[in-house]
Protein backbone atom coordinates (compact mmCIF):
# COMPACT_ATOMS: atom_id res chain seq x y z
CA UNK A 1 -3.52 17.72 6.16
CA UNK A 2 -5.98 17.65 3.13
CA UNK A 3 -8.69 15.39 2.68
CA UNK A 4 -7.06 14.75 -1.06
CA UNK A 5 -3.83 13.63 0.97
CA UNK A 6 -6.10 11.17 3.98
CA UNK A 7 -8.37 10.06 0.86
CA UNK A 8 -5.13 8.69 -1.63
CA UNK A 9 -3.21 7.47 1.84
CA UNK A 10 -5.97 5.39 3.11
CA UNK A 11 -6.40 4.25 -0.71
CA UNK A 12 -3.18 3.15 -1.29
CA UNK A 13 -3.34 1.73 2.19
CA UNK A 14 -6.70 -0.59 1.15
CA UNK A 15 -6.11 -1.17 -2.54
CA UNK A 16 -2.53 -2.75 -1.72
CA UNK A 17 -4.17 -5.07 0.67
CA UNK A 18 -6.75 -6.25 -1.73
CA UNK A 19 -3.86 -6.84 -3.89
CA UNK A 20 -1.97 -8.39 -1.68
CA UNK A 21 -4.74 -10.94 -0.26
CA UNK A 22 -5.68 -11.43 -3.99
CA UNK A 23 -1.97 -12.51 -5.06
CA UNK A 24 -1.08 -14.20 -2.21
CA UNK A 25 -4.06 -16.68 -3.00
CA UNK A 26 -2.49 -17.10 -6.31
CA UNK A 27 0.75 -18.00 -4.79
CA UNK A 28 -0.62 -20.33 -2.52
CA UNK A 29 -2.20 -21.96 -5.76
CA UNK A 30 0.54 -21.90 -8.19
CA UNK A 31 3.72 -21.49 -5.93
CA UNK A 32 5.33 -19.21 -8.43
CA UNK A 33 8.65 -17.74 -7.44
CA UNK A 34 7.64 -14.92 -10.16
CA UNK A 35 4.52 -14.51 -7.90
CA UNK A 36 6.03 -14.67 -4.64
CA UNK A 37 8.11 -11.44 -5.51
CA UNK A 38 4.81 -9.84 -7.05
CA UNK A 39 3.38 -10.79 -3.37
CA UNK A 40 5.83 -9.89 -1.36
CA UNK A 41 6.04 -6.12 -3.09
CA UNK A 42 2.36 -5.88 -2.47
CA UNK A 43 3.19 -6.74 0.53
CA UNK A 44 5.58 -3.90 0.54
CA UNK A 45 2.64 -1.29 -0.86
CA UNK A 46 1.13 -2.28 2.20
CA UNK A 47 3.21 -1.78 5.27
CA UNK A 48 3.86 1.67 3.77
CA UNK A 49 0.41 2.33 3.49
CA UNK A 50 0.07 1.25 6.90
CA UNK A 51 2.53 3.36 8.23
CA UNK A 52 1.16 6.77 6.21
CA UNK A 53 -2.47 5.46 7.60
CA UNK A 54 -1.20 5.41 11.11
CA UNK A 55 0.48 8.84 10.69
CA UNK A 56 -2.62 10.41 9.89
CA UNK A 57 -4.23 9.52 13.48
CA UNK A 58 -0.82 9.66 15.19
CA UNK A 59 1.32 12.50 15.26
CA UNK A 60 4.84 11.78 15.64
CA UNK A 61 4.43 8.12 14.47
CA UNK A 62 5.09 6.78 10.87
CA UNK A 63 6.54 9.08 8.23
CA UNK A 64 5.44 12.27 5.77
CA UNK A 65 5.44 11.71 1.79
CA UNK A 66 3.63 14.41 -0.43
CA UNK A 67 0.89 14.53 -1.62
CA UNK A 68 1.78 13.95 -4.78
CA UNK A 69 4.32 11.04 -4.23
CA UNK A 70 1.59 9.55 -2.60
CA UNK A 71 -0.29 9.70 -5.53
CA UNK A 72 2.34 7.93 -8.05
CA UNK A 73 2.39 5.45 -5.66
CA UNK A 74 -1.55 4.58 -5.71
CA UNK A 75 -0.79 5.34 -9.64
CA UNK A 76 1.60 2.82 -10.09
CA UNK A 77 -0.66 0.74 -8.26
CA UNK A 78 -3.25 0.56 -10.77
């Protein structure tokens, strides 16, 4: 595994969860239904970022993506 492929897993792992915390505040304020979905597929970013993050310290546990998957996904993202 490449320290390109730990760096942009563990990235997409913690930038989703700042997003995340930051618009589930904003639900919590405004009680949007648009924002609930917006929340809820951060929420989404998350878990799978999770679950790559765990991988990397686990073998056997979680799931593989590319690298470069990975990427479009931390891409998309921002």
């Amino acid at each position: 595994m490449s320290n390109a492929e730990i760096f942009f897993k563990v990235g997409l792992m913690g930038f989703s969860l700042i997003l995340f915390a930051i618009s589930a505040i904003s639900w919590k304020r405004i009680r949007s239904q648009r924002l609930l979905f917006v929340t809820l597929a951060f929420c989404l970013f998350f878990i799978k970022g999770l679950i790559l993050t765990v991988g990397i310290f686990m073998d056997g546990v979680g799931f593989e993506m590319s690298t470069e998957a990975i990427m479009l996904d931390f891409a998309i993202l921002i």
